[in-house]
Protein backbone atom coordinates (compact mmCIF):
# COMPACT_ATOMS: atom_id res chain seq x y z
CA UNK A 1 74.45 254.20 158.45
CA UNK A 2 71.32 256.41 157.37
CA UNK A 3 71.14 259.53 154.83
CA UNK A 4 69.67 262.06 157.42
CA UNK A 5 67.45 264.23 155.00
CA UNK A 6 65.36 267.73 155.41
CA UNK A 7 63.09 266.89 152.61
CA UNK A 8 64.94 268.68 149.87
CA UNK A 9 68.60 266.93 150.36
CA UNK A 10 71.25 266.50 153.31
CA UNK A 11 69.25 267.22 156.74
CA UNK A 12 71.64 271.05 157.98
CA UNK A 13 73.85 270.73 161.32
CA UNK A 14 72.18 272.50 164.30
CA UNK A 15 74.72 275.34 163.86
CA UNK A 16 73.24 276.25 160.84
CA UNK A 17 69.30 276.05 161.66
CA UNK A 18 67.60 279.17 162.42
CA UNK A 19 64.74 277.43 164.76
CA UNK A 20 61.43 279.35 166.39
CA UNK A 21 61.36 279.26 169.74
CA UNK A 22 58.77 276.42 169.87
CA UNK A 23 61.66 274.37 167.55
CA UNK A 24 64.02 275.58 169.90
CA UNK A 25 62.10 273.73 172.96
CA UNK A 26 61.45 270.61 170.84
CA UNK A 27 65.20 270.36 169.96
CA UNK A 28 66.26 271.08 173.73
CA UNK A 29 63.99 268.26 174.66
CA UNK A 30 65.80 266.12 172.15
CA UNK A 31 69.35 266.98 173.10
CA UNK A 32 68.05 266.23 176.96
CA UNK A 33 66.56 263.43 176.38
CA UNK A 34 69.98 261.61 174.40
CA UNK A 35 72.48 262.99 177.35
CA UNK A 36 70.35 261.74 179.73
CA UNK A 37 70.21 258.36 177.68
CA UNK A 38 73.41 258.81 176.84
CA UNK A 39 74.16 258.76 180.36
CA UNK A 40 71.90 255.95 181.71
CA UNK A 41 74.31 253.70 179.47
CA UNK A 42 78.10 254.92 181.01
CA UNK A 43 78.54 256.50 177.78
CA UNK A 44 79.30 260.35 177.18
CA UNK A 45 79.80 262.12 173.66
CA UNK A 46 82.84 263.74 174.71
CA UNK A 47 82.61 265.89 171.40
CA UNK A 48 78.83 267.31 171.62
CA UNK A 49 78.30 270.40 169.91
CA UNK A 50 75.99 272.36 167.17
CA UNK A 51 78.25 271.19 165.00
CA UNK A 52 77.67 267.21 165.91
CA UNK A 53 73.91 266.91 165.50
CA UNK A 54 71.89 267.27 162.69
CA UNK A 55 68.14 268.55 162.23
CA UNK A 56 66.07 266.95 160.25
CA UNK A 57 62.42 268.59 159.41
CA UNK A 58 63.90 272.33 159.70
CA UNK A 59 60.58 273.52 157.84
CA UNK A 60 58.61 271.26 160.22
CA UNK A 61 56.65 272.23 163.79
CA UNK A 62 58.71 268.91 165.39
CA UNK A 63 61.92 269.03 164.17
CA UNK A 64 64.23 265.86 164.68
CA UNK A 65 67.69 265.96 166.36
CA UNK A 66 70.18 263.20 165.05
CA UNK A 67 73.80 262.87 166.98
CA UNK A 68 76.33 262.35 164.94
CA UNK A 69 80.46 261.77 165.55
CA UNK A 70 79.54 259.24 167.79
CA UNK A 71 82.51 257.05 167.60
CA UNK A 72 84.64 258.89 170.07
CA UNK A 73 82.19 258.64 172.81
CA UNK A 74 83.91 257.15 175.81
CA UNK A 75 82.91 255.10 179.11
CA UNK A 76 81.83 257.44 182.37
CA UNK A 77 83.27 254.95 184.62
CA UNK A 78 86.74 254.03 182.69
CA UNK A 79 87.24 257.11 181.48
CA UNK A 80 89.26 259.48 184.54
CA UNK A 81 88.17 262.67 182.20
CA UNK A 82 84.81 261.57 181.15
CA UNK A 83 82.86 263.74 183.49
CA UNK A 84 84.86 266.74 182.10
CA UNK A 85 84.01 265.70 178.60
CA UNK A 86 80.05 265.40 179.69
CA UNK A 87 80.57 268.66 181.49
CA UNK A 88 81.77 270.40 177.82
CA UNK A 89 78.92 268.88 176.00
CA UNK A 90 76.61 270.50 178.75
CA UNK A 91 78.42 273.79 178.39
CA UNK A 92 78.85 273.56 174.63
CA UNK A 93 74.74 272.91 174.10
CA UNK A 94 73.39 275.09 176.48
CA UNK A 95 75.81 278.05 175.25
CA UNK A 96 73.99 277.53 171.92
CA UNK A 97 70.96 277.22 172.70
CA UNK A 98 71.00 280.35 175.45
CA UNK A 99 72.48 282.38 172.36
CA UNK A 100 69.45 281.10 170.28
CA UNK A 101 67.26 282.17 172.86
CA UNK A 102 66.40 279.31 175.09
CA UNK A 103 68.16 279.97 178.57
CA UNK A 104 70.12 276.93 179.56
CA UNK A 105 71.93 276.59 182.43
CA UNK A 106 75.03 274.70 181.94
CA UNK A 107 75.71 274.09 185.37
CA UNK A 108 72.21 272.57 186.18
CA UNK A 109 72.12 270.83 182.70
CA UNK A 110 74.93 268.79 183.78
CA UNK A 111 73.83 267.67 187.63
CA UNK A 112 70.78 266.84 185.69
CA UNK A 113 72.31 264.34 183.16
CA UNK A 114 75.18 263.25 185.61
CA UNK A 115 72.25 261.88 188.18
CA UNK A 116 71.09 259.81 185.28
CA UNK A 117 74.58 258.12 184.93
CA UNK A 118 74.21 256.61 188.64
């Protein structure tokens, strides 16, 4: 377990960061690069949202993205509704991030992270 900080005290959830559009790439790149990882390992998040990751370094050029709630994740190839859970995390990210300003397209955010699963 780790104390996720922001400097001052607890590090915010990504709902409640307010990033600039260069955070907003760095933080994309982050949230790509752990569903693709995510992926490569038969695992999905099956809850990913704003709301599950936190930011630490708001004030910072390179913020950092931590996951959180990650004990529900389940297995891509056990799991018969694991690609539909992987398909809501896609939907759920991109739909914030789009509303923040950085287009994301949930469909091709998902056939991107699903080809890293096989």
């Amino acid at each position: 377990m780790e104390y996720i900080t922001d400097g001052e005290g607890a590090a915010p959830r990504l709902d409640q960061t307010h990033p600039s559009r260069r955070q907003l790439d760095t933080l994309f790149d982050q949230v790509l690069h752990a569903l693709r990882t995510m992926a490569s390992l038969g695992l999905v998040h099956g809850d990913l949202s704003p709301y599950n990751a936190l930011v630490a370094g708001t004030t910072t050029s390179v913020p950092r993205l931590v996951i959180i709630d990650v004990p529900q994740m389940v297995d891509l190839a056990a799991n018969p509704h694991a690609s539909d859970f992987l398909r809501h995390d896609c939907a759920t990210m991109a739909g914030w991030f789009t509303a923040k300003g950085r287009p994301v397209d949930a469909d091709e955010l998902f056939a991107d992270v699903i080809g890293y699963a096989w």
